[in-house]
N, C-alpha and C. Protein backbone atom coordinates (compact mmCIF):
# COMPACT_ATOMS: atom_id res chain seq x y z
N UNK A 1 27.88 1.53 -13.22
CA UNK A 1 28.81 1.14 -14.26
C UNK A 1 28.04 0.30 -15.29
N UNK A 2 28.24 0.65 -16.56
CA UNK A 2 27.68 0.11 -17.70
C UNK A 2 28.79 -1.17 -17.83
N UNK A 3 27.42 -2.77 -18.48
CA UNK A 3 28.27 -3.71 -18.54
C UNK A 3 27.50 -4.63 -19.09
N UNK A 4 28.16 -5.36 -20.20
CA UNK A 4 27.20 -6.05 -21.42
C UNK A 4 27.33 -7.28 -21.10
N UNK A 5 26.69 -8.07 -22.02
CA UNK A 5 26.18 -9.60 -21.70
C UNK A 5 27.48 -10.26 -21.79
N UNK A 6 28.83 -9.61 -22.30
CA UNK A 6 30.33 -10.48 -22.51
C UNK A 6 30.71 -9.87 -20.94
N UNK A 7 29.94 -9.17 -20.74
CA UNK A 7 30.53 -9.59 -18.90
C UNK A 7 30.24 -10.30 -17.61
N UNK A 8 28.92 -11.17 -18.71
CA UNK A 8 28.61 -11.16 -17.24
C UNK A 8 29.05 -12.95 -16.79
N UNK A 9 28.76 -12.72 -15.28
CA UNK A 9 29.58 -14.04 -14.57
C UNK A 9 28.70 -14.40 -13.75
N UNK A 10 28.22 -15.41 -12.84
CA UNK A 10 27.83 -16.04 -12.14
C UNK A 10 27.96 -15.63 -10.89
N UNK A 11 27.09 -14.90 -10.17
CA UNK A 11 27.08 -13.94 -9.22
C UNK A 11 26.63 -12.31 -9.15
N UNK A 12 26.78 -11.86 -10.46
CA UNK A 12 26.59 -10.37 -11.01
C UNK A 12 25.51 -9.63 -10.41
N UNK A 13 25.15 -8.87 -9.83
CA UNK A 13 24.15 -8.39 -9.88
C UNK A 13 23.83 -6.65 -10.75
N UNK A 14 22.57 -7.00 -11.37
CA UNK A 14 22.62 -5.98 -12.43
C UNK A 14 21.21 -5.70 -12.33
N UNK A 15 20.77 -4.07 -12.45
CA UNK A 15 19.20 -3.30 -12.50
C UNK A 15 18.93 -3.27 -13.40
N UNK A 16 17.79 -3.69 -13.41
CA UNK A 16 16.60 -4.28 -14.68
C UNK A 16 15.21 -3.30 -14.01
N UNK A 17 14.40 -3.70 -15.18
CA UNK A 17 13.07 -2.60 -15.14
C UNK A 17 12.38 -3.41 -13.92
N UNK A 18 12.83 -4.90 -13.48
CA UNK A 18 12.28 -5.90 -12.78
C UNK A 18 12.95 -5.98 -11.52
N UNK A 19 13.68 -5.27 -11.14
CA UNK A 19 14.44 -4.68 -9.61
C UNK A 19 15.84 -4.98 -9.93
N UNK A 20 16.45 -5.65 -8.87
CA UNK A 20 17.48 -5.95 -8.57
C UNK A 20 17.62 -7.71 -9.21
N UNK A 21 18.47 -8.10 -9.34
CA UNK A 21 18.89 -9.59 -10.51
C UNK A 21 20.04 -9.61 -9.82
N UNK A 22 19.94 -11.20 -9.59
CA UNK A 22 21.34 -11.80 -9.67
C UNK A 22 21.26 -12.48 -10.49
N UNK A 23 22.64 -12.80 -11.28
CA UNK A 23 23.06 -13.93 -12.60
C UNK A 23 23.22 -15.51 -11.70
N UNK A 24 22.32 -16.20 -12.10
CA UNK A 24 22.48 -17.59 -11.31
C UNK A 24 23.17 -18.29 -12.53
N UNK A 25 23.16 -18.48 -13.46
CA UNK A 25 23.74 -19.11 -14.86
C UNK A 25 23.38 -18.18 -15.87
N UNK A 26 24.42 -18.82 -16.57
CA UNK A 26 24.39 -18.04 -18.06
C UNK A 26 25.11 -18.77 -19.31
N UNK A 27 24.58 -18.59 -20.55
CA UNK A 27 25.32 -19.57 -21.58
C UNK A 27 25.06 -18.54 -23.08
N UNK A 28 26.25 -18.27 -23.78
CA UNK A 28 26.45 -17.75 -24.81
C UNK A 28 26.12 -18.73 -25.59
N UNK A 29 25.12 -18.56 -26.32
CA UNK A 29 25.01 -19.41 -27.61
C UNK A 29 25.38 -18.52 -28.94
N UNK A 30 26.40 -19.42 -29.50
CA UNK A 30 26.36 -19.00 -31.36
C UNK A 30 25.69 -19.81 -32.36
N UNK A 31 24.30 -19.61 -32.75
CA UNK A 31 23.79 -20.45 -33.62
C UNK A 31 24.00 -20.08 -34.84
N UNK A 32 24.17 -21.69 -35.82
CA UNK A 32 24.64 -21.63 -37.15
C UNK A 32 24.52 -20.32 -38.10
N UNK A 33 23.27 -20.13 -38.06
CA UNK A 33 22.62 -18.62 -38.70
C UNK A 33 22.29 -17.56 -37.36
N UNK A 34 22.44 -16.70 -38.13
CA UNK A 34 22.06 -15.23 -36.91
C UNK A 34 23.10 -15.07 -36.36
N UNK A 35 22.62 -13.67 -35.23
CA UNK A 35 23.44 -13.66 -34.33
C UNK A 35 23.11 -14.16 -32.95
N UNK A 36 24.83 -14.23 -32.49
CA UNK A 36 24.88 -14.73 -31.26
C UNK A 36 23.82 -14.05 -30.21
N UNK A 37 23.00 -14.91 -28.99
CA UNK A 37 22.91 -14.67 -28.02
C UNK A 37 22.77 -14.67 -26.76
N UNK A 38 22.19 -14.87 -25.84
CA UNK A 38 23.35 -15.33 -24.42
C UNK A 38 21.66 -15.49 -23.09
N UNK A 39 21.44 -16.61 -22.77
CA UNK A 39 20.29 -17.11 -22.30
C UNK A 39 20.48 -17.21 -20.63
N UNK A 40 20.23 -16.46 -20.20
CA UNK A 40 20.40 -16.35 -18.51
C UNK A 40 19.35 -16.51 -17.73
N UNK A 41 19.61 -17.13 -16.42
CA UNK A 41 19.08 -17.23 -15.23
C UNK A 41 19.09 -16.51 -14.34
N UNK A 42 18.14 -15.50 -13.88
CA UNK A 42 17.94 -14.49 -13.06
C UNK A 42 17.44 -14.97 -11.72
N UNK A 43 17.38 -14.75 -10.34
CA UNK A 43 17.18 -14.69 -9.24
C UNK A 43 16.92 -13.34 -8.50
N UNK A 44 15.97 -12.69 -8.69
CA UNK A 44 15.29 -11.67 -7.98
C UNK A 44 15.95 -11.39 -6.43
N UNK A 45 16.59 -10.45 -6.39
CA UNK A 45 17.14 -10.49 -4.53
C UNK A 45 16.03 -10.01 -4.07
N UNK A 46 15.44 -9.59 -3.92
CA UNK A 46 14.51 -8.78 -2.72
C UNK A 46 13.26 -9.93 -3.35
N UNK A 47 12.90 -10.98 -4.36
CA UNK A 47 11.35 -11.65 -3.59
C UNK A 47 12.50 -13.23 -3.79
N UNK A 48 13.25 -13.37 -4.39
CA UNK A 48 13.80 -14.68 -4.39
C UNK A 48 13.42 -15.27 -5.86
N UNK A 49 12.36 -14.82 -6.36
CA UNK A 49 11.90 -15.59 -7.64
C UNK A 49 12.72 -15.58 -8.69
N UNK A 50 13.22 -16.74 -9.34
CA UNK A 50 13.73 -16.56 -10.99
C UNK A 50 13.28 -16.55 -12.29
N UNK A 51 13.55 -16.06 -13.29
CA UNK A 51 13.23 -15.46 -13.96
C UNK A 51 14.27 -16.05 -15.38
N UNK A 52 13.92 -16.10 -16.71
CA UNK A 52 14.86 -16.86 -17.14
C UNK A 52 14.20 -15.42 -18.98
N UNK A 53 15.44 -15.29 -18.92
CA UNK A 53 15.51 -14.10 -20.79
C UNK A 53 16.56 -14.48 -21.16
N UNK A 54 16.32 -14.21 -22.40
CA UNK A 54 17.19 -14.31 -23.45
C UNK A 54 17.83 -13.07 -23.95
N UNK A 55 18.81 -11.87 -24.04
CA UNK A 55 19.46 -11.10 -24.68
C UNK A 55 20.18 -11.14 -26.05
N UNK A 56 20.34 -10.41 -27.08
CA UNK A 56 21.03 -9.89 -27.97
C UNK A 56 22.62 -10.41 -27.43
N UNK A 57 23.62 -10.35 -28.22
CA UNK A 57 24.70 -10.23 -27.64
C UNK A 57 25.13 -9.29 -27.71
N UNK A 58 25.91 -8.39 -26.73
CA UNK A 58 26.47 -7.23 -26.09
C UNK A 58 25.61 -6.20 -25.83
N UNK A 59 24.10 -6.76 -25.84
CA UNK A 59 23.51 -5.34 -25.29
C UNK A 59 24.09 -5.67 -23.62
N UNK A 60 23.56 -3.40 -23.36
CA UNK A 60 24.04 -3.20 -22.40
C UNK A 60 23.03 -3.11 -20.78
N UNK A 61 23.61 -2.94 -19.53
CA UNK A 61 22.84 -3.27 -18.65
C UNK A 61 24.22 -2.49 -17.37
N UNK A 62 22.93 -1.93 -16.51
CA UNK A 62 24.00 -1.21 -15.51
C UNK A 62 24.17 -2.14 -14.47
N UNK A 63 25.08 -2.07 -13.69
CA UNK A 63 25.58 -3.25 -12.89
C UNK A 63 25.28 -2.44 -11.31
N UNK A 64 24.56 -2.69 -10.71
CA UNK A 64 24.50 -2.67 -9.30
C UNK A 64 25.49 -2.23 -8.90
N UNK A 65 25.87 -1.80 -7.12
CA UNK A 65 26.49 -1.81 -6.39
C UNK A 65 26.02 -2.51 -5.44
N UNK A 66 25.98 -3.91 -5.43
CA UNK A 66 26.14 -4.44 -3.77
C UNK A 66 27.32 -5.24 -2.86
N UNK A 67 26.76 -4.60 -1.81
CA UNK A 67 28.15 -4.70 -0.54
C UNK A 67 27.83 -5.67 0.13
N UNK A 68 28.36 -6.62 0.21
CA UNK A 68 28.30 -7.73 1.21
C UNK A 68 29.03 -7.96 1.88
N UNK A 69 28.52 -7.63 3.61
CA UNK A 69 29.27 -7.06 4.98
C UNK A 69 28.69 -8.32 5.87
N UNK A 70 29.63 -8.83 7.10
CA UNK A 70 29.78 -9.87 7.49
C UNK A 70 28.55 -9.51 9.00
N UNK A 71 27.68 -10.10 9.37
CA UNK A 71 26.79 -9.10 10.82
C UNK A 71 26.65 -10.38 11.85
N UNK A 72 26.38 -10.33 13.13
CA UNK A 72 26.36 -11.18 13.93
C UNK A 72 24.65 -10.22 14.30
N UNK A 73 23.61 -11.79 14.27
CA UNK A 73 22.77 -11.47 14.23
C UNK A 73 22.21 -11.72 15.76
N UNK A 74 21.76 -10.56 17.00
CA UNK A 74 21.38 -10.65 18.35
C UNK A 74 20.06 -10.91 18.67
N UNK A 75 19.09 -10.58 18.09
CA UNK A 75 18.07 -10.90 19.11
C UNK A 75 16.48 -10.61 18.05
N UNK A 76 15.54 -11.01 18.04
CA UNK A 76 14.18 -10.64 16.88
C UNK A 76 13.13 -10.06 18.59
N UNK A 77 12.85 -8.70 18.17
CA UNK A 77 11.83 -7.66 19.54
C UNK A 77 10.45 -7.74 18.83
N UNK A 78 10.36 -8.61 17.98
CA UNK A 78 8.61 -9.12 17.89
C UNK A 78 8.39 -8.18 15.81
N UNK A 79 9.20 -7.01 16.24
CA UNK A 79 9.07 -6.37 14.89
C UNK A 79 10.17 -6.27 13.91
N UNK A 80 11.47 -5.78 14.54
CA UNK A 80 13.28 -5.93 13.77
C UNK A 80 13.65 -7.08 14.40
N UNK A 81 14.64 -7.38 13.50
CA UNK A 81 15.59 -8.26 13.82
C UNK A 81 16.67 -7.34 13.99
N UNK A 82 17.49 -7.66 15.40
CA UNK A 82 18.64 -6.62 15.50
C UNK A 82 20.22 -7.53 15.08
N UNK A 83 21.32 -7.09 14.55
CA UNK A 83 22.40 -7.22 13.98
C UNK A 83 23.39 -6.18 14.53
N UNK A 84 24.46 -7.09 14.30
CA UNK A 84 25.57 -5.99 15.10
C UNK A 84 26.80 -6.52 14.14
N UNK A 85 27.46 -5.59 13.53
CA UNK A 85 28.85 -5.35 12.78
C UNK A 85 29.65 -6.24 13.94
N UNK A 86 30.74 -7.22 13.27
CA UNK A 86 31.97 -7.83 14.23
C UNK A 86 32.72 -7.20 14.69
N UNK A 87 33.26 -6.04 13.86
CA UNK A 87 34.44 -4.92 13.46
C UNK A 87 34.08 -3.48 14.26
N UNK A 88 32.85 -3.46 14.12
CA UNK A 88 32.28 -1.38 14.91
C UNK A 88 31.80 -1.64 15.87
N UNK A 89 31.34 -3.10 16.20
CA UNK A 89 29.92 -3.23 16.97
C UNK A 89 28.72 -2.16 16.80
N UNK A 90 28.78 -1.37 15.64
CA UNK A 90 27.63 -0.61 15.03
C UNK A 90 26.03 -2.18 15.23
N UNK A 91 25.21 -1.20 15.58
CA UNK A 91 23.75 -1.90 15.44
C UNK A 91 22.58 -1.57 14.54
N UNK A 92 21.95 -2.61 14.17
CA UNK A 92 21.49 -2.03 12.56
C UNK A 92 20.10 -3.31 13.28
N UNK A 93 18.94 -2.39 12.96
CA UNK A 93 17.66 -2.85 12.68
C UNK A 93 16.77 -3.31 11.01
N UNK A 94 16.90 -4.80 10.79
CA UNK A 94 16.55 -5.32 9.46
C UNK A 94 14.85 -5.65 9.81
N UNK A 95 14.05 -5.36 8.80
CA UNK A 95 12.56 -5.81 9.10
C UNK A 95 12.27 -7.62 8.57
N UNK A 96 11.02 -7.72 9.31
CA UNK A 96 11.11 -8.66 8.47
C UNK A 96 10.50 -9.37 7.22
N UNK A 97 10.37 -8.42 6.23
CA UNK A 97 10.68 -8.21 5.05
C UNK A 97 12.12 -9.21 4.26
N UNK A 98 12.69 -8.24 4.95
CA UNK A 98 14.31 -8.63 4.39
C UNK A 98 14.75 -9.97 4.69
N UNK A 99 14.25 -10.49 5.78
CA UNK A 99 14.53 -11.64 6.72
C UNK A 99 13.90 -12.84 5.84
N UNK A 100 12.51 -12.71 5.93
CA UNK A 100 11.94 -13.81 4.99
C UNK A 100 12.19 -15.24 6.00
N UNK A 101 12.16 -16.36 4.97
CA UNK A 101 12.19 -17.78 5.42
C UNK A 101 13.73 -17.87 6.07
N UNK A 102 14.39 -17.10 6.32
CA UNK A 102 15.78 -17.40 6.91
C UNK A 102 15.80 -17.13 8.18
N UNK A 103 14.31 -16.72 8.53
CA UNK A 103 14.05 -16.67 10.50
C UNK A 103 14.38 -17.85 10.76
N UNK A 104 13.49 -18.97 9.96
CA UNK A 104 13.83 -20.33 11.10
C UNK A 104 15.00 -21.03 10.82
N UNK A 105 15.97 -20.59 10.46
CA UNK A 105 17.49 -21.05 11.02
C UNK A 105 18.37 -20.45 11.71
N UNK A 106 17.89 -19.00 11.88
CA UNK A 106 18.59 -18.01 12.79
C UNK A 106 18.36 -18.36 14.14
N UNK A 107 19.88 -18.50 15.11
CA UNK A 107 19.65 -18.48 16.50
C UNK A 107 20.28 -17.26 16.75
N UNK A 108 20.14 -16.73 17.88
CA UNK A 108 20.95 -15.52 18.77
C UNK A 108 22.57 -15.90 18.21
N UNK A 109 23.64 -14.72 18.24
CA UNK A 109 25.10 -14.49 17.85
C UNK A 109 25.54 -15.58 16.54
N UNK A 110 24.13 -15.91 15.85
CA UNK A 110 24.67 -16.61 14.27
C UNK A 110 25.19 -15.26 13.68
N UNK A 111 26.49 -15.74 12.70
CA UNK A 111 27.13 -14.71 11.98
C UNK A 111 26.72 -15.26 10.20
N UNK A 112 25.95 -14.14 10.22
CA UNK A 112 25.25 -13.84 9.02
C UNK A 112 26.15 -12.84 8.08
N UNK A 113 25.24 -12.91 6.64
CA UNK A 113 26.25 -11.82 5.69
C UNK A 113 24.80 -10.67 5.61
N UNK A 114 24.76 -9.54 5.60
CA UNK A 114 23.52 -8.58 4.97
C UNK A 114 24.35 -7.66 3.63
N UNK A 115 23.57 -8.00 2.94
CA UNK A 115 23.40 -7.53 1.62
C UNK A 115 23.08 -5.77 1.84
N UNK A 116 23.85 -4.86 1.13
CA UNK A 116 23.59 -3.35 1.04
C UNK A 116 23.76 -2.91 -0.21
N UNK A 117 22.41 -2.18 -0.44
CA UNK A 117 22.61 -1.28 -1.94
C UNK A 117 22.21 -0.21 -1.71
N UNK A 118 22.68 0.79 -1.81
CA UNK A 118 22.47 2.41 -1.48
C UNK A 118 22.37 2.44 -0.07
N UNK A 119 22.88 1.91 0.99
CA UNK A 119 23.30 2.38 1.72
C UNK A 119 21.98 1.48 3.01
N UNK A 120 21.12 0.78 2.35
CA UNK A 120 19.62 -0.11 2.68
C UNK A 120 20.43 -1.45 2.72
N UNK A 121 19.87 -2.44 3.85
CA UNK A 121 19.72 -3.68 3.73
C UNK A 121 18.75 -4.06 2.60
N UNK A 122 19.10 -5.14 1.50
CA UNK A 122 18.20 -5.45 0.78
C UNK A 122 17.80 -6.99 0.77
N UNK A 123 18.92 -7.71 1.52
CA UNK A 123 19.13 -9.09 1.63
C UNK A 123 20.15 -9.58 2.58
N UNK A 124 19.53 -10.86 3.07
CA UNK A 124 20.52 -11.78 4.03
C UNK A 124 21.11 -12.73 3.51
N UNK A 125 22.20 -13.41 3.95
CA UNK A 125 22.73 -14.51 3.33
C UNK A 125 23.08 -15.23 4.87
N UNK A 126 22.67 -16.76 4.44
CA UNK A 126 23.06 -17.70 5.87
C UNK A 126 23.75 -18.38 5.58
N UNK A 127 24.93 -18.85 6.38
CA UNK A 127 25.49 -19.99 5.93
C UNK A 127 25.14 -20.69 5.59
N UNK A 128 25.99 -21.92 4.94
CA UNK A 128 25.21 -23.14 3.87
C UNK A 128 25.26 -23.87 5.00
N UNK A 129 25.40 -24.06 6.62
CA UNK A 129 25.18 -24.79 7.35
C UNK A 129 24.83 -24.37 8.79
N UNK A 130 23.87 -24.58 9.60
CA UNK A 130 23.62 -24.32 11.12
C UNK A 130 23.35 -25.61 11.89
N UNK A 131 24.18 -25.46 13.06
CA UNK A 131 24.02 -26.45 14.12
C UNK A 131 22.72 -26.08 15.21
N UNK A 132 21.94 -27.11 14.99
CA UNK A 132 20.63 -26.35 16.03
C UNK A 132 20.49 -27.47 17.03
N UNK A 133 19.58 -27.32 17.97
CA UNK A 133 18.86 -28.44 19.42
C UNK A 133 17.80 -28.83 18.71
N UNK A 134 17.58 -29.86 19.00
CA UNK A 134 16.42 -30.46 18.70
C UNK A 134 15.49 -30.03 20.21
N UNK A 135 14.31 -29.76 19.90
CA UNK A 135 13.90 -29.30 21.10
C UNK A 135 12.48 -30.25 21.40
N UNK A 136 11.91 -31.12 20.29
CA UNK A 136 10.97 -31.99 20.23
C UNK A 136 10.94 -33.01 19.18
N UNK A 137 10.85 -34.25 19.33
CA UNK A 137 10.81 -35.21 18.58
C UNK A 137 9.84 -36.61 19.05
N UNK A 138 9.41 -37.30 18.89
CA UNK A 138 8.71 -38.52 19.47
C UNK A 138 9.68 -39.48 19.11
N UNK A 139 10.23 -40.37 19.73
CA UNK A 139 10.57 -41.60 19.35
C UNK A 139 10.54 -42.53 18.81
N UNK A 140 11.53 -42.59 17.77
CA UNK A 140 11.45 -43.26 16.48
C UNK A 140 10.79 -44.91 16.98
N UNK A 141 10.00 -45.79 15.97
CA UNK A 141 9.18 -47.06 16.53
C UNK A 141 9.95 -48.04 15.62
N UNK A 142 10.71 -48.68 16.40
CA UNK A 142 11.36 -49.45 15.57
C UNK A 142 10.61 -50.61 14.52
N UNK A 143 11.25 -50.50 13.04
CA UNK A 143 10.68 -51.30 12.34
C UNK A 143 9.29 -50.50 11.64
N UNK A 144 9.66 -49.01 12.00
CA UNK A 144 8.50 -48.01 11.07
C UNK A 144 9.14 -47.92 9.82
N UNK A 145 8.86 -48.35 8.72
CA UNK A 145 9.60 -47.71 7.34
C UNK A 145 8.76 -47.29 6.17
N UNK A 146 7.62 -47.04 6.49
CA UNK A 146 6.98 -46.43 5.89
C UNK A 146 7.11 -45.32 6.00
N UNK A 147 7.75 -44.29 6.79
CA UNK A 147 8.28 -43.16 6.15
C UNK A 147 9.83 -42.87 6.10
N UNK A 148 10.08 -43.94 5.73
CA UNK A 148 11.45 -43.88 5.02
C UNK A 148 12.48 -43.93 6.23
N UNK A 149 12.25 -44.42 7.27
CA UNK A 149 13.35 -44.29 8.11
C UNK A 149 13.18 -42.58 9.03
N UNK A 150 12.51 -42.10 8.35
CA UNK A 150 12.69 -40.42 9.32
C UNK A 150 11.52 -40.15 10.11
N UNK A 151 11.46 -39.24 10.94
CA UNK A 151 10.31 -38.77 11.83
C UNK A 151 10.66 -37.28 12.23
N UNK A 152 9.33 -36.62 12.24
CA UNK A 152 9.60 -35.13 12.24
C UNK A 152 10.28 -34.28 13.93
N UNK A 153 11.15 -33.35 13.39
CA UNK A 153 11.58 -32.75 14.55
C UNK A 153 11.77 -31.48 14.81
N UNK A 154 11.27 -30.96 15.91
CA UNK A 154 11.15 -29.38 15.76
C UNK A 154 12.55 -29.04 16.69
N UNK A 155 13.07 -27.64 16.37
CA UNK A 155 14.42 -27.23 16.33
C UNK A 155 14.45 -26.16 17.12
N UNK A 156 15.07 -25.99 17.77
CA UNK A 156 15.05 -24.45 18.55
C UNK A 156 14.68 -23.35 18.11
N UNK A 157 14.76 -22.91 17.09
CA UNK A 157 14.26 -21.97 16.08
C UNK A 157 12.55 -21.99 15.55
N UNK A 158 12.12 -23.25 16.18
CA UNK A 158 10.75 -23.78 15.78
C UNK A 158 10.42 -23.89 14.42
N UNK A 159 11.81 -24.63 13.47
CA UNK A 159 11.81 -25.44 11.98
C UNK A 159 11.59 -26.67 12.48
N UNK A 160 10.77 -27.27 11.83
CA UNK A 160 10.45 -28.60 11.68
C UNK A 160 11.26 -29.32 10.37
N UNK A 161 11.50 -30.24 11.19
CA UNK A 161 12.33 -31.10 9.89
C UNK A 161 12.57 -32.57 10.20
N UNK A 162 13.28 -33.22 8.90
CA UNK A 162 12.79 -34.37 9.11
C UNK A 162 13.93 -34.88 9.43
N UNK A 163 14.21 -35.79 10.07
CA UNK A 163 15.28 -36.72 10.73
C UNK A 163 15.22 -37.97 10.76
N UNK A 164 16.53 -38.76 10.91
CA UNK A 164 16.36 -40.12 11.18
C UNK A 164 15.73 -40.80 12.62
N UNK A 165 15.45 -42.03 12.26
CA UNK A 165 15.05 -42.59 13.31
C UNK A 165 15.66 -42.65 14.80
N UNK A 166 16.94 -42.31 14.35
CA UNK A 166 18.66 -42.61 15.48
C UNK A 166 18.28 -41.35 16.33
N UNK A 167 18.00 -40.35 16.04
CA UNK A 167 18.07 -39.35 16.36
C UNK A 167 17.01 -39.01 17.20
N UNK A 168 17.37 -37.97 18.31
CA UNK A 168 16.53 -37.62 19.64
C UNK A 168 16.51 -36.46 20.15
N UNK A 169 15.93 -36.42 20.77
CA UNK A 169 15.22 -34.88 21.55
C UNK A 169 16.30 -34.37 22.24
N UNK A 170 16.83 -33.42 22.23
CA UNK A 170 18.36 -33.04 22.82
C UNK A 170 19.54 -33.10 22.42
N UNK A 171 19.54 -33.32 21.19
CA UNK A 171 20.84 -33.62 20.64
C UNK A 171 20.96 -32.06 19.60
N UNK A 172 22.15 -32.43 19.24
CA UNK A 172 22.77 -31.09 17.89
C UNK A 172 22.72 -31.49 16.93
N UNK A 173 22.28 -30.80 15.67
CA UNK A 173 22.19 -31.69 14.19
C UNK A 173 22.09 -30.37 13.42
N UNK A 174 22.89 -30.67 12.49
CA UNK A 174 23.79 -29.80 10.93
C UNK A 174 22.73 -29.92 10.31
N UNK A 175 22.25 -28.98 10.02
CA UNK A 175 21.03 -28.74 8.71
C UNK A 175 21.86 -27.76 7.97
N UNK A 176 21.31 -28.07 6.62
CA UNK A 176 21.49 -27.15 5.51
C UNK A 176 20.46 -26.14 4.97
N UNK A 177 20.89 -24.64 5.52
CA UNK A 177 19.81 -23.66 5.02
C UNK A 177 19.36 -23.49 3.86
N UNK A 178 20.07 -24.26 2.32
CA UNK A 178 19.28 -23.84 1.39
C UNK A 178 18.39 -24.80 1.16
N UNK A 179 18.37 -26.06 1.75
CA UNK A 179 17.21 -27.03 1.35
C UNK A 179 15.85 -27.26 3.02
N UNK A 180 16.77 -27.01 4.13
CA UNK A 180 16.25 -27.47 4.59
C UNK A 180 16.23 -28.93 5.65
N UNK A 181 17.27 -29.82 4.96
CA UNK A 181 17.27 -30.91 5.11
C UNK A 181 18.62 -31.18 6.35
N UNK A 182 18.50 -32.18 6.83
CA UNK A 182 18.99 -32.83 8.20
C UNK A 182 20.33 -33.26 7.41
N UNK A 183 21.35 -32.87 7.76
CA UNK A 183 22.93 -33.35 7.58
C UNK A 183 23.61 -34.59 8.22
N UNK A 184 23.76 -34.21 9.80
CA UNK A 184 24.12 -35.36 10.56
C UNK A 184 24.06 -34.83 11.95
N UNK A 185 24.18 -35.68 13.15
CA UNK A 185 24.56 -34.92 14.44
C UNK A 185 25.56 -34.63 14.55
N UNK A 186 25.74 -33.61 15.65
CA UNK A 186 27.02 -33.27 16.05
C UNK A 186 27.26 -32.91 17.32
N UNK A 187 28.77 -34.03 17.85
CA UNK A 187 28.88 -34.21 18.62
C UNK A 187 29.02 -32.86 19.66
C-alpha cells in the first residue's frame, strides 16, 4: 500500500532502498519560504541502527506489511532458538541473527512478540520488563562508594549488570530490556 509523509505516525513501518524502517519520530516543518517538509527518525528493524532524512512533503513510500504475533519462547539447541505460538502451539525455529542482544534477557517460557514480513521472522520484541535470579554477585563492602553504591551481578541468562549494594546472590530483580539497567527486587 502506497503512503505519503501526511501519513505517517510513530510506529509505521515502510520499504526504503535501505531495508525495512520503522518511524521512531517525525515532525512536519512549514518554513517561512519554500515548501513544507517533514524530518524523520528511522530505526532499521533487521540491524537496529537509526538513520535520520529529511523528505519533500507528500512524497510517496510503500508501507510494509508487518505482523506482530505473540510466541512463548522454549529453549536455544546451540544454533535456533525454538518458539511456540500460545494459540496453535505451532513451533517455529528463529536464528540467531534475528535474536541479537535480546538472548541475554530471554529465559525458557518468556512470552515474547516475533515480528513477520512475508511470511519470515524478521524481528523480536521483549518486554519492557524481565524478572531474572541473580546467580552471582560478591558482597557489597560496606562504606564502598566509589562506585556509586552498585556492584556487578551476573543473572541467569549470564547478563551482567549492575546493582545495588542491598542486593544478593539469590534473589529476583526487574531489569529493563531496553537499557539494561536494575529496576528493583522482587519479592
Amino acid at each position: 500500500m502506497t503512503i505519503s509523509t501526511a501519513d505517517f505516525r510513530n510506529g509505521l513501518v515502510v520499504e526504503s532502498d535501505k531495508g525495512l524502517m520503522e518511524i521512531v519520530e517525525f515532525q512536519h516543518v512549514k518554513p517561512g519560504k519554500g515548501g513544507a517538509f517533514v524530518r524523520t527518525k528511522f530505526r532499521n528493524i533487521l540491524t537496529g541502527r537509526t538513520l535520520e532524512q529529511t523528505y519533500r512533503s507528500g512524497e510517496k513510500f510503500e508501507e510494509a506489511r508487518v505482523e506482530e504475533q505473540p510466541w512463548q519462547y522454549l529453549y536455544h539447541d546451540g544454533d535456533f532458538y525454538h518458539f511456540m505460538n500460545n494459540q496453535s502451539y505451532e513451533q517455529i525455529e528463529v536464528g540467531e541473527v534475528v535474536v541479537g542482544d535480546a538472548e541475554k534477557w530471554m529465559k525458557e517460557n518468556l512470552n515474547v512478540s516475533l515480528l513477520f514480513h512475508n511470511g519470515k521472522v524478521i524481528a523480536l520484541k521483549l518486554p519492557v520488563t524481565v524478572e531474572l535470579l541473580i546467580t552471582q554477585s560478591d558482597p557489597g563492602v560496606q562504606g564502598d562508594r566509589s562506585s556509586g553504591g552498585t556492584k556487578p551481578a551476573t543473572l541467569e541468562t549470564g547478563a551482567v549488570i549492575q546493582v545495588p549494594l542491598f542486593v544478593e546472590e539469590g534473589q529476583m530483580v526487574r531489569v529493563d530490556t531496553r537499557t539494561g539497567q536494575y529496576l528493583e527486587r522482587v519479592k
